[in-house]
N, C-alpha and C. Protein backbone atom coordinates (compact mmCIF):
# COMPACT_ATOMS: atom_id res chain seq x y z
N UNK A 1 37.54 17.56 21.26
CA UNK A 1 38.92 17.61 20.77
C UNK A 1 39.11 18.85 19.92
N UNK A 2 40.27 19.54 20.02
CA UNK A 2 40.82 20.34 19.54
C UNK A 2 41.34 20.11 17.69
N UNK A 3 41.12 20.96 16.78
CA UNK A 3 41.50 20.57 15.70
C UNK A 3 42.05 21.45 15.50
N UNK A 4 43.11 21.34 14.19
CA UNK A 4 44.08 22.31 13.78
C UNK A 4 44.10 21.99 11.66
N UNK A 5 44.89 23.28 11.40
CA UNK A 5 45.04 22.54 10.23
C UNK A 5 46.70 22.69 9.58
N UNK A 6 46.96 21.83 8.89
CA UNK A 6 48.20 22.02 8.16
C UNK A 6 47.77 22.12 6.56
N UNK A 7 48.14 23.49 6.35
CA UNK A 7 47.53 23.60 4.44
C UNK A 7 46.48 23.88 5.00
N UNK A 8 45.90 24.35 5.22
CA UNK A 8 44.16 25.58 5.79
C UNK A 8 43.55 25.19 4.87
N UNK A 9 42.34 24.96 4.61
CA UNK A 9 41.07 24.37 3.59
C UNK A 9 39.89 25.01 3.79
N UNK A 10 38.85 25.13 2.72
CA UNK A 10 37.56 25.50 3.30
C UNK A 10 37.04 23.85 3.53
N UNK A 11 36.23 24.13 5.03
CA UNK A 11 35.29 22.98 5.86
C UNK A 11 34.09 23.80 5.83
N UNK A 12 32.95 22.80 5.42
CA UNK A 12 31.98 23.02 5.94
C UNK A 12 31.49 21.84 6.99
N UNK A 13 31.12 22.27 8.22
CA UNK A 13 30.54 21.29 9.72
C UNK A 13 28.90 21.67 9.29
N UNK A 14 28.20 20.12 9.85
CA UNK A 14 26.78 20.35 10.13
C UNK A 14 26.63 18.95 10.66
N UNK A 15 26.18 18.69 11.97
CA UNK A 15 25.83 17.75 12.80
C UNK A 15 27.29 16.84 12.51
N UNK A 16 26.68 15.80 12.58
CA UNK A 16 27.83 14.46 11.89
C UNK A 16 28.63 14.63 10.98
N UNK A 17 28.94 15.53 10.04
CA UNK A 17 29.23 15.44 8.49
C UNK A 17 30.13 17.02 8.64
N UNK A 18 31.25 16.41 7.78
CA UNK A 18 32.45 17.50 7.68
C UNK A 18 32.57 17.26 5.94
N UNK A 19 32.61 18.41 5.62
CA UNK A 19 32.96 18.69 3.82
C UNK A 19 34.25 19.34 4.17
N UNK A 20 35.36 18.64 3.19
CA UNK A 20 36.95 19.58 2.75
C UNK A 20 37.05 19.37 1.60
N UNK A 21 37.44 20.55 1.16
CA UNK A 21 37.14 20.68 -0.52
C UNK A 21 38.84 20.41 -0.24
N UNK A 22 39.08 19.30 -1.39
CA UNK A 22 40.48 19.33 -1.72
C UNK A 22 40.93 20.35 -3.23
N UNK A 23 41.61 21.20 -2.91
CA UNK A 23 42.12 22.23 -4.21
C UNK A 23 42.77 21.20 -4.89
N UNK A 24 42.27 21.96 -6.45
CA UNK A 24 43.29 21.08 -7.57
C UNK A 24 44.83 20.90 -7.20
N UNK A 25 45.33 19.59 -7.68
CA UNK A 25 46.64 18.89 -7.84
C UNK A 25 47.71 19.30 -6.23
N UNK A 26 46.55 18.91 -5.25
CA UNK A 26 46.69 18.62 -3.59
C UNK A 26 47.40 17.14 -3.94
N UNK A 27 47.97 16.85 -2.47
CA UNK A 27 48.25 15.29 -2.08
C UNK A 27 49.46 15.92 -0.92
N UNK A 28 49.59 14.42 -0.39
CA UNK A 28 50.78 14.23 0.61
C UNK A 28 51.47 12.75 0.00
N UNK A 29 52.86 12.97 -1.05
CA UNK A 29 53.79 11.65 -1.24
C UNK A 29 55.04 12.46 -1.57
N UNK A 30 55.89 11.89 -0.98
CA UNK A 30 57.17 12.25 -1.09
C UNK A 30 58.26 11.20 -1.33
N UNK A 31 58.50 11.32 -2.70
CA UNK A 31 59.28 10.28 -3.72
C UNK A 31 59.88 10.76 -5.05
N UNK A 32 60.56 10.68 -5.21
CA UNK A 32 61.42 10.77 -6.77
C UNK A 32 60.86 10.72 -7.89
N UNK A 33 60.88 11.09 -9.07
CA UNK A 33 59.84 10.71 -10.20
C UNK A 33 60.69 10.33 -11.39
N UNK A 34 60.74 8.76 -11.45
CA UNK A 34 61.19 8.58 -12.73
C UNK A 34 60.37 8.25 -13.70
N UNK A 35 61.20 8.39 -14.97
CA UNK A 35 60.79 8.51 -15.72
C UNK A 35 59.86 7.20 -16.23
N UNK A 36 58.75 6.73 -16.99
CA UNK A 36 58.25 6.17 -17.32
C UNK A 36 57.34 6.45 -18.97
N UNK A 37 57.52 5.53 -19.57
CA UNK A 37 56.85 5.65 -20.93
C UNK A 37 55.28 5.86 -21.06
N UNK A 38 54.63 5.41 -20.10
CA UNK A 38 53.08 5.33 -19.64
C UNK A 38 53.27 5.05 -18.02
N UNK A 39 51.68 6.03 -18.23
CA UNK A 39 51.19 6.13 -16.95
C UNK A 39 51.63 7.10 -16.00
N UNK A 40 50.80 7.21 -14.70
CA UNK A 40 51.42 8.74 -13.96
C UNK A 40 52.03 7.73 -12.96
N UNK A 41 53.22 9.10 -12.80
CA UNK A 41 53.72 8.63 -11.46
C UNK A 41 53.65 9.52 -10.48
N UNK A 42 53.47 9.91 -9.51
CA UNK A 42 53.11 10.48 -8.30
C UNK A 42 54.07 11.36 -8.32
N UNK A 43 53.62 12.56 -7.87
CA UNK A 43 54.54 13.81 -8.25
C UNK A 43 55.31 14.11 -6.55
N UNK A 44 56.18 14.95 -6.33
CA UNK A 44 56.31 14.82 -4.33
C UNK A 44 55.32 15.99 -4.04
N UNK A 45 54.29 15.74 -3.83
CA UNK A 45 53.58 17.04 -3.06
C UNK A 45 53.09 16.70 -1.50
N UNK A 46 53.45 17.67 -0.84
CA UNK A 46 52.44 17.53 0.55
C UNK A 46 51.96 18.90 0.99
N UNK A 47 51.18 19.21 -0.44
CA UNK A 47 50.14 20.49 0.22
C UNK A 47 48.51 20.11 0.28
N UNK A 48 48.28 19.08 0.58
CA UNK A 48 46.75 18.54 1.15
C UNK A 48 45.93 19.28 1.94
N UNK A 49 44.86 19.73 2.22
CA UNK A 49 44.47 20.26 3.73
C UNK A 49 44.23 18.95 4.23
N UNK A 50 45.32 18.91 5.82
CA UNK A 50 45.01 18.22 6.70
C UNK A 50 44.65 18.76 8.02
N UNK A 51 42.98 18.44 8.14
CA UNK A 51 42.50 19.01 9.08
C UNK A 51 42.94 17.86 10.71
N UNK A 52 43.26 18.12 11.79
CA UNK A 52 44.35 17.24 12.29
C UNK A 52 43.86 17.62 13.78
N UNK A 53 44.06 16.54 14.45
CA UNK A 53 43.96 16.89 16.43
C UNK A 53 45.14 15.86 16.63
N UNK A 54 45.75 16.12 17.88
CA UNK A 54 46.81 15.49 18.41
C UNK A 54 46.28 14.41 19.74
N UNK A 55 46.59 13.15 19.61
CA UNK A 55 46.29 12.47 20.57
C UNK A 55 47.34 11.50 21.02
N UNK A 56 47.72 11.19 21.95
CA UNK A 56 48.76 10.83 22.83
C UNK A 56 48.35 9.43 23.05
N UNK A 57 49.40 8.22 22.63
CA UNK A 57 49.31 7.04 22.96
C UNK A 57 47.95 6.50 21.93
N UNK A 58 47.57 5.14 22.88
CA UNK A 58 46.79 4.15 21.54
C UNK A 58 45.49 4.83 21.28
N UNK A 59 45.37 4.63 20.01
CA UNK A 59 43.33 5.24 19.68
C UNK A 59 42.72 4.70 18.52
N UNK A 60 41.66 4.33 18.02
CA UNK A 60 41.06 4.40 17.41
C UNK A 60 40.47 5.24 16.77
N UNK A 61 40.67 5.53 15.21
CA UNK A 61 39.77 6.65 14.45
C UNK A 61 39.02 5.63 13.58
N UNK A 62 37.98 6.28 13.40
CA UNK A 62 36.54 5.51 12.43
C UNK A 62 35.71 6.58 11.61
N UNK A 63 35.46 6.94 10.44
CA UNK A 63 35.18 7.14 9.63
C UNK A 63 34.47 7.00 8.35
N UNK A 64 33.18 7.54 7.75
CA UNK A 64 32.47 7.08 6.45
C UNK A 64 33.18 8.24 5.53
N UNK A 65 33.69 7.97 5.01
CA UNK A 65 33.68 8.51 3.95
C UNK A 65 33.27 8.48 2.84
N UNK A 66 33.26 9.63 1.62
CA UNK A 66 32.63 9.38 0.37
C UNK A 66 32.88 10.63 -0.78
N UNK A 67 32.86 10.48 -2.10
CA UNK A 67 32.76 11.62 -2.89
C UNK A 67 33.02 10.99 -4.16
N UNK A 68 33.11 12.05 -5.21
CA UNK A 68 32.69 12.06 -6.63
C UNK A 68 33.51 11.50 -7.20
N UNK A 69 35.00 11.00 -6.73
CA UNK A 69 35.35 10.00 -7.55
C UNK A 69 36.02 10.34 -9.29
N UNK A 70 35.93 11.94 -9.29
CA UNK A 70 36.20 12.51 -10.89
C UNK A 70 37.76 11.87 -11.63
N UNK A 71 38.40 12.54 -10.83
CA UNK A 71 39.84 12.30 -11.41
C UNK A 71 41.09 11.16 -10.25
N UNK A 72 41.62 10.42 -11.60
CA UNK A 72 42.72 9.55 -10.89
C UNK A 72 43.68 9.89 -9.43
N UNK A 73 43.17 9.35 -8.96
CA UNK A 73 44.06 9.41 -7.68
C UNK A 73 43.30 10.37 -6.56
N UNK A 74 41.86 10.86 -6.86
CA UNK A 74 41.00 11.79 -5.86
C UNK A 74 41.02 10.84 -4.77
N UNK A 75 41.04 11.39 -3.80
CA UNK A 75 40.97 10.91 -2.45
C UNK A 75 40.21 11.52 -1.65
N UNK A 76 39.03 10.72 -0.05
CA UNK A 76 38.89 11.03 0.83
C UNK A 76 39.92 10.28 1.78
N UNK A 77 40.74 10.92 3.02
CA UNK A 77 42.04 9.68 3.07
C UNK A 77 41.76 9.91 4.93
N UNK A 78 42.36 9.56 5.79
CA UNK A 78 42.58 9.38 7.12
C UNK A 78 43.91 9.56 7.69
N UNK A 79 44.78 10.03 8.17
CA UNK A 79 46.62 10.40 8.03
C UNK A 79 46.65 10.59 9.22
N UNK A 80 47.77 9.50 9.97
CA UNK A 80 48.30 9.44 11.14
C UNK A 80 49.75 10.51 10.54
N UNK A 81 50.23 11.44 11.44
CA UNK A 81 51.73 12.43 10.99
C UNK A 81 52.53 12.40 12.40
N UNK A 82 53.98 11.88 12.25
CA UNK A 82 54.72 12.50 13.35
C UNK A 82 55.30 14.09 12.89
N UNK A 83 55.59 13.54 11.45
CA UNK A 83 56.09 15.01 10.53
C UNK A 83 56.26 15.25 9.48
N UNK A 84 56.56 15.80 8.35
CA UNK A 84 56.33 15.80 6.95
C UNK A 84 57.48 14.65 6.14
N UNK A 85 58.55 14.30 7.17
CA UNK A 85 59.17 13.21 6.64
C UNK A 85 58.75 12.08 6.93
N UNK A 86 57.36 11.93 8.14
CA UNK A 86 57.31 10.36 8.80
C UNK A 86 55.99 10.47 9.08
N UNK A 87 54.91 9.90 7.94
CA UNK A 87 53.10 9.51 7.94
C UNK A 87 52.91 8.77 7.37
N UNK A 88 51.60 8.60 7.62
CA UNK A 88 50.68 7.45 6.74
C UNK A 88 49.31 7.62 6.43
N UNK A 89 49.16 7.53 5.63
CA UNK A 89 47.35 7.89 4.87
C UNK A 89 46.80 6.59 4.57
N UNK A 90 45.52 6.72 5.07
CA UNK A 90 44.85 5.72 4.23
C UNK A 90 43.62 6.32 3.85
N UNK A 91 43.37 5.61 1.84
CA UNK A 91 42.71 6.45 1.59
C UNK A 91 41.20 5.35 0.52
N UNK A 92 40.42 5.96 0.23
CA UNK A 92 39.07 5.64 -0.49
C UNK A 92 39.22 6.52 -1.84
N UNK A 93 40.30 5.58 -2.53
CA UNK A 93 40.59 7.15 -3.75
C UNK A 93 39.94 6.34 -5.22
N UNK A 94 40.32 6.82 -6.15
CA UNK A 94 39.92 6.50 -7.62
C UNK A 94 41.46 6.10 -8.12
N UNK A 95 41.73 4.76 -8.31
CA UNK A 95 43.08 4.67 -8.82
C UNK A 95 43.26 4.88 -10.35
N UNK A 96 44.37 4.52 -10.77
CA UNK A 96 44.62 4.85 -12.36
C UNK A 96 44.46 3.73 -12.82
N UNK A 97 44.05 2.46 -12.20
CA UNK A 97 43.27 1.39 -13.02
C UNK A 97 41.53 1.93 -13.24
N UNK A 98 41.27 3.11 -12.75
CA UNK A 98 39.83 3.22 -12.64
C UNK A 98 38.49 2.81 -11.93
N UNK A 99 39.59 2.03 -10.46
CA UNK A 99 38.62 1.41 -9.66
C UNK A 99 38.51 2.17 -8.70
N UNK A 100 37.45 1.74 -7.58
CA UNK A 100 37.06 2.52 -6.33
C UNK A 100 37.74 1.77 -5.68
N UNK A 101 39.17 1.68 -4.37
CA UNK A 101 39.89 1.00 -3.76
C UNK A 101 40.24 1.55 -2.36
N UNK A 102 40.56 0.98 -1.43
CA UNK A 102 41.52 1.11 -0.54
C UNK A 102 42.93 1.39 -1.29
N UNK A 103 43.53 2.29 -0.59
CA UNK A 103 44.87 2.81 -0.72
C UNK A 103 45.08 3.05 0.45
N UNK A 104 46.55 2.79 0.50
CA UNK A 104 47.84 2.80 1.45
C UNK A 104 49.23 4.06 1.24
N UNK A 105 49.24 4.51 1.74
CA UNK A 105 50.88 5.29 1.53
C UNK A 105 51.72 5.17 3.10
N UNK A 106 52.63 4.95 3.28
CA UNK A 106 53.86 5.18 4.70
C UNK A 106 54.91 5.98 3.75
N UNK A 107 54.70 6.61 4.73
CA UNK A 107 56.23 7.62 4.31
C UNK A 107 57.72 7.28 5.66
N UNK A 108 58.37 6.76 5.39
CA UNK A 108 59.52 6.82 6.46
C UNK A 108 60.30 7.80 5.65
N UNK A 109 60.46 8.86 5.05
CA UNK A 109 61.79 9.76 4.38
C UNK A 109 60.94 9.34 3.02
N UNK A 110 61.23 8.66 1.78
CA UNK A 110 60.23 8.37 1.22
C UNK A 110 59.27 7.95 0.83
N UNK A 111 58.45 7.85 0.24
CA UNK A 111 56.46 7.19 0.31
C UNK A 111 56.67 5.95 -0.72
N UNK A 112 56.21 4.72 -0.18
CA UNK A 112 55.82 3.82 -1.02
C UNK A 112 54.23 3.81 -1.07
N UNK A 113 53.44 3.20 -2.25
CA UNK A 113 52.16 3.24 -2.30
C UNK A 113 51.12 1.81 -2.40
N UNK A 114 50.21 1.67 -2.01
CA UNK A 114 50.02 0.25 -2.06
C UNK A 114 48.73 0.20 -2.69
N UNK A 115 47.97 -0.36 -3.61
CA UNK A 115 46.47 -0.52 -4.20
C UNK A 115 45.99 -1.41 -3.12
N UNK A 116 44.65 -1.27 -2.26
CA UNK A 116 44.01 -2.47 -1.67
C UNK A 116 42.96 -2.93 -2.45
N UNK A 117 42.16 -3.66 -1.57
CA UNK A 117 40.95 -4.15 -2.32
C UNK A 117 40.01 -2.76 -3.31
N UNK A 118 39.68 -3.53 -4.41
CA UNK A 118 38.76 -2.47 -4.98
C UNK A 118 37.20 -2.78 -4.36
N UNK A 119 36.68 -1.15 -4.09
CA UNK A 119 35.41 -1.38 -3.28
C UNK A 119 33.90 -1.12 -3.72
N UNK A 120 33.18 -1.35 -4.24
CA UNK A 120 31.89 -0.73 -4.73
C UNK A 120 31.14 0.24 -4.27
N UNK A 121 31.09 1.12 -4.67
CA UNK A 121 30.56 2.70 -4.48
C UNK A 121 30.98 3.43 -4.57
N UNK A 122 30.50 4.50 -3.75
CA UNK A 122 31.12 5.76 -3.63
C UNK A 122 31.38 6.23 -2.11
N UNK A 123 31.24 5.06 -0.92
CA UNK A 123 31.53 5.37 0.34
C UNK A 123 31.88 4.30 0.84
N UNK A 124 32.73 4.24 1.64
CA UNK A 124 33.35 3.51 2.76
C UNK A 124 33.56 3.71 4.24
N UNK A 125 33.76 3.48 4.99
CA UNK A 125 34.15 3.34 6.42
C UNK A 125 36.07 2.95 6.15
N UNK A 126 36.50 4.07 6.55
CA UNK A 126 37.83 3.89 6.91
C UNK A 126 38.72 3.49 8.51
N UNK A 127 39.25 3.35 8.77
CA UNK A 127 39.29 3.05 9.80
C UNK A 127 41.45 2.75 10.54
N UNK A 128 42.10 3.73 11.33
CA UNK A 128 43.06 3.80 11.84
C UNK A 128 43.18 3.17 13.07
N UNK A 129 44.14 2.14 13.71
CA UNK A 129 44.02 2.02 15.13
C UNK A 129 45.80 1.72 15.54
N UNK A 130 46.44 2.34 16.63
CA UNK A 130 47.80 2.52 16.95
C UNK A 130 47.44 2.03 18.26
N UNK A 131 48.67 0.92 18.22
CA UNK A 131 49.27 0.01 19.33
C UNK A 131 50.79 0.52 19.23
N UNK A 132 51.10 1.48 20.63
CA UNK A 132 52.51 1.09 20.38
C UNK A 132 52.91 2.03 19.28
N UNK A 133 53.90 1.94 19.05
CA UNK A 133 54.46 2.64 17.59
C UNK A 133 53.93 1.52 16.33
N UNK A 134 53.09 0.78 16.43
CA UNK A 134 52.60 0.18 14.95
C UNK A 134 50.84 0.26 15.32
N UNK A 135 50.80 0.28 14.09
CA UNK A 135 49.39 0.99 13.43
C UNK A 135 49.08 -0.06 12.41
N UNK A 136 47.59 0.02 12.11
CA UNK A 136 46.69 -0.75 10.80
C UNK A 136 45.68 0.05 10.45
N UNK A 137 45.87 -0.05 9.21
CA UNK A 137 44.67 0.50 8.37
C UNK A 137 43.63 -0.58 7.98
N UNK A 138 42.28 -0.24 8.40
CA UNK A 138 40.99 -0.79 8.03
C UNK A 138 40.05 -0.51 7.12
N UNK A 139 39.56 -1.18 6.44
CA UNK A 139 38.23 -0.34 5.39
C UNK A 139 36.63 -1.02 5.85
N UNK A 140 35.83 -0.69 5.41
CA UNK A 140 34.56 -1.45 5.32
C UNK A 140 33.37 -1.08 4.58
N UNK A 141 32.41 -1.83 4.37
CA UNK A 141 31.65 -1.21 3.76
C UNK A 141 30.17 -0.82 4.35
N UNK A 142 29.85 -1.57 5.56
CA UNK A 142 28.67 -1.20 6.61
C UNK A 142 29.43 -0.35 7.82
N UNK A 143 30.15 0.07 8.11
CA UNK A 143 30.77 0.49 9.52
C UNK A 143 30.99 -0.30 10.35
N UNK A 144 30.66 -1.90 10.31
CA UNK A 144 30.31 -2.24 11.52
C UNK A 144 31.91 -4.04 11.23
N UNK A 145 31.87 -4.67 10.33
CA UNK A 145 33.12 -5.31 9.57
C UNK A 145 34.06 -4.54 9.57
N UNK A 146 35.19 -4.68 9.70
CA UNK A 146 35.93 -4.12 9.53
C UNK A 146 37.32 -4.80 8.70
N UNK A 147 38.03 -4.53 7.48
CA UNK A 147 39.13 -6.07 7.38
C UNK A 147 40.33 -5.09 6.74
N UNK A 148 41.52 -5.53 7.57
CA UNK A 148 42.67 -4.90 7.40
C UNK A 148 43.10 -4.76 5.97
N UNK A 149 43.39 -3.55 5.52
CA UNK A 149 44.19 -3.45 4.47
C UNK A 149 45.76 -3.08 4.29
N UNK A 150 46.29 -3.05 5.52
CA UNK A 150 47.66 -2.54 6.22
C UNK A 150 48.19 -2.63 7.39
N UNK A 151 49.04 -3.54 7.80
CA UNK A 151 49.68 -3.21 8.90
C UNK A 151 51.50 -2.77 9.11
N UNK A 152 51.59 -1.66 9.72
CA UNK A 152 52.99 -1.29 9.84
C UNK A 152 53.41 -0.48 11.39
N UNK A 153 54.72 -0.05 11.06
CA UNK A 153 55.70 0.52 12.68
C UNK A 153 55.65 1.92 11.38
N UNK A 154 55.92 2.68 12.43
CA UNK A 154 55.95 3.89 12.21
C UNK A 154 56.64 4.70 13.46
N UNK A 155 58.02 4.82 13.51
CA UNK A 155 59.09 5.61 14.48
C UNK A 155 58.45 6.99 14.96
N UNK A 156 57.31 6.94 15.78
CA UNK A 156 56.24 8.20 16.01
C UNK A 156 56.71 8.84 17.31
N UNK A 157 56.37 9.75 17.61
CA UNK A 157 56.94 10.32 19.30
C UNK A 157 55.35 9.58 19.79
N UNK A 158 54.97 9.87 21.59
CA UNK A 158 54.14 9.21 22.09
C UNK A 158 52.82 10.04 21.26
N UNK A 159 52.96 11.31 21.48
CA UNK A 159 52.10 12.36 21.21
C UNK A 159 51.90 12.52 19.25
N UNK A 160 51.15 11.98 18.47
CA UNK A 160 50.87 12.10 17.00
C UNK A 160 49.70 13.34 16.54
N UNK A 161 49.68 13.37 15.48
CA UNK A 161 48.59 14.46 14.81
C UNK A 161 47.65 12.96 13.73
N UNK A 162 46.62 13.14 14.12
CA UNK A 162 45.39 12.38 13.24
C UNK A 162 44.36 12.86 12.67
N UNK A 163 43.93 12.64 11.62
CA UNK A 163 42.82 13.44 11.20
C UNK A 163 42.36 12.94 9.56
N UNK A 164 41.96 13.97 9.11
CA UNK A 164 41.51 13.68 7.71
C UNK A 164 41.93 14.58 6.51
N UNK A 165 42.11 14.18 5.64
CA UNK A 165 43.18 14.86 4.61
C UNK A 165 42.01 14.76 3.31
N UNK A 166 41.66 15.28 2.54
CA UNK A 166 41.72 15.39 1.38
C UNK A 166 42.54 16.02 0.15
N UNK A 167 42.43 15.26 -0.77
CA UNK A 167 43.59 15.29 -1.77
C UNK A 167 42.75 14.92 -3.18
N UNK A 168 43.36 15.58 -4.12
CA UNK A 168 43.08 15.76 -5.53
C UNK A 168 44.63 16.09 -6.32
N UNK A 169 45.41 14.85 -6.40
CA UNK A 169 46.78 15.03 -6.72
C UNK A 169 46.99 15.24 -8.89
N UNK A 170 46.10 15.35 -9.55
CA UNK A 170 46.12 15.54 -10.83
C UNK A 170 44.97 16.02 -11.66
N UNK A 171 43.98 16.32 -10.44
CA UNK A 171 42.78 16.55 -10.95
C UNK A 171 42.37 18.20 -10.32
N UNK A 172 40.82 18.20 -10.83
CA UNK A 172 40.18 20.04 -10.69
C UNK A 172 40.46 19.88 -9.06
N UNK A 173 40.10 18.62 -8.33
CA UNK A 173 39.68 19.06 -6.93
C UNK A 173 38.21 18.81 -6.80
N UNK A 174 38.09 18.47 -5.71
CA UNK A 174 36.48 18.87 -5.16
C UNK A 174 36.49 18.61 -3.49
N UNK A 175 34.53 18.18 -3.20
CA UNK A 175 34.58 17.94 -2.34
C UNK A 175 34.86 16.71 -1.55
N UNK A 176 35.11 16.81 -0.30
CA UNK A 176 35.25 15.34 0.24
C UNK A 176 34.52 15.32 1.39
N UNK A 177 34.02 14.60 1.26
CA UNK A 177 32.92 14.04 2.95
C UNK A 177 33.27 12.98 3.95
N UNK A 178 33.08 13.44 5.11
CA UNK A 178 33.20 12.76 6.58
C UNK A 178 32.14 12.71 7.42
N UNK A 179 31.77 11.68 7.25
CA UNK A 179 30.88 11.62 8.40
C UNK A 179 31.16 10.30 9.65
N UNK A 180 30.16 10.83 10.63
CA UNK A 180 30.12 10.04 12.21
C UNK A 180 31.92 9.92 12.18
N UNK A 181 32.65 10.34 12.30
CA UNK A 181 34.44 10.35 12.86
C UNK A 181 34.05 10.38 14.12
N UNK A 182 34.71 9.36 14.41
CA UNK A 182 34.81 8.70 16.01
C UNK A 182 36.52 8.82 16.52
N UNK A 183 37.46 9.53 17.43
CA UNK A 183 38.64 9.12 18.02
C UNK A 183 38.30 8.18 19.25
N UNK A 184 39.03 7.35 19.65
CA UNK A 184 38.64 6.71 21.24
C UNK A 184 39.94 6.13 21.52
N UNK A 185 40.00 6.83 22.90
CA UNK A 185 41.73 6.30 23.31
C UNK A 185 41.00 5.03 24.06
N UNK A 186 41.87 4.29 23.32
CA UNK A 186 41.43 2.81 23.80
C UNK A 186 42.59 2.19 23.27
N UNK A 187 43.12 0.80 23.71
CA UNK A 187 44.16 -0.62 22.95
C UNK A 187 43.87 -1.63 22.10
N UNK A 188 43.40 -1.69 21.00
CA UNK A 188 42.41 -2.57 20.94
C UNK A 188 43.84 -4.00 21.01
N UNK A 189 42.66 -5.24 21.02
CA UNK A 189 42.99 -6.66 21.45
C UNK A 189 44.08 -7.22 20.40
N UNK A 190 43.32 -6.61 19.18
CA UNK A 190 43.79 -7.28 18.22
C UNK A 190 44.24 -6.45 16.70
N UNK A 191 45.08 -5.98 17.08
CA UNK A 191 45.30 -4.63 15.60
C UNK A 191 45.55 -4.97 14.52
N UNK A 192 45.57 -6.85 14.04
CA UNK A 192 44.95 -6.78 12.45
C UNK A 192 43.85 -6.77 12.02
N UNK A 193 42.66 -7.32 13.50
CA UNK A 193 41.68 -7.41 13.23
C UNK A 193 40.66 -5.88 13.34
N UNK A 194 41.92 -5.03 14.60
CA UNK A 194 40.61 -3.79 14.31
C UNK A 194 40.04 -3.64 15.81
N UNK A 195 39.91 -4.96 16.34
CA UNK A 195 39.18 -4.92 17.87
C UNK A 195 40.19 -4.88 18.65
C-alpha cells in the first residue's frame, strides 16, 4: 500500500515498527473554546502528521501502539478522514484525569470527545473496522481480544484515507510507535464485536 502524508512528519521504518514524532501542541479537533474556570479545553487544531493510505470500501486496521505518555492529551491515535470537516481518531492518549485510556473523537463539522476505558501501560492494540458508512473503534491489550470502545456513521465517500496520526496537543511532543499495522479489505460479521 501506498502512503501519503497530510502535515509531513519525521518517520522512522524498521521491519514491523514505524516511529512519528508528533511536534509540540499537534492534534486534529475542531470545536469552539469556551470559556471555563478550570481545566483545558481542546484548542481547534488539525496540524497532526497524518501518515495516511486510501482504501476503498470495508477494512480492517490493527495496530500496537505505545509511548511516553509525558503530557495531557499525548496521543498514539488511528484516523479514518473523508476530509478536514468529516473524521474520526481513535486514540491511546494520557487524559487530563492522568490516566492511560482509550479515546474517541468524530468530527461531523464539529468534534465531540469521548474518555474510554482507562488501560494499564504504556501499549495497546488499537483497532478500526468500516461496514458500510459506519465504523467501530476497538482497543486491547494482547492483540488478540478485542472490545469496542465506539461505534458510529460517518457520511464518507466509498474511497477514505486511514492511517496513523500522532498528536501532542499541549505538550513538548515526542515519539510515537506503531507496530505489526495490519489493513485487510475484508466485512467483518460483527462490527461491535470486531470480527
Amino acid at each position: 500500500m501506498e502512503f501519503k502524508w497530510l502535515n509531513e512528519g519525521e518517520i522512522v521504518k524498521k521491519d514491523n515498527r514505524i516511529e512519528i514524532k508528533a511536534p509540540a501542541q499537534t492534534d486534529f479537533f475542531c470545536g469552539s473554546i469556551d470559556e471555563c474556570e478550570e481545566g483545558i479545553l481542546p484548542e481547534s487544531l488539525c496540524n497532526a502528521p497524518f501518515y495516511y493510505t486510501e482504501i476503498e470500501g470495508d477494512f480492517i486496521l490493527k495496530v500496537k501502539v505505545s509511548h511516553g505518555f509525558k503530557d495531557t492529551y499525548d496521543s498514539a491515535s488511528v484516523m479514518v478522514m473523508k476530509d478536514m470537516n468529516c473524521w474520526a481518531k481513535c486514540c491511546f492518549e494520557l487524559t487530563d484525569f492522568g490516566t492511560h485510556a482509550a479515546v474517541s473523537v468524530v468530527t461531523k463539522g464539529d468534534s465531540d470527545d469521548a474518555n474510554g476505558c482507562n488501560l494499564e501501560g504504556d501499549t495497546a492494540w488499537l483497532q478500526v473496522c468500516r461496514v458500510g458508512n459506519n465504523f467501530a473503534f476497538h482497543y486491547s491489550m494482547d492483540g488478540k481480544n478485542f472490545y469496542m470502545m465506539r461505534y458510529f456513521h460517518l457520511p464518507v465517500d466509498p474511497i477514505v484515507k486511514v492511517g496513523l496520526l500522532a498528536q501532542a496537543p499541549v505538550g513538548n511532543g515526542g515519539i510515537r510507535v506503531y507496530e505489526d499495522l495490519s489493513i485487510r479489505k475484508t466485512t467483518v460479521k460483527n462490527i461491535r464485536a470486531g470480527k
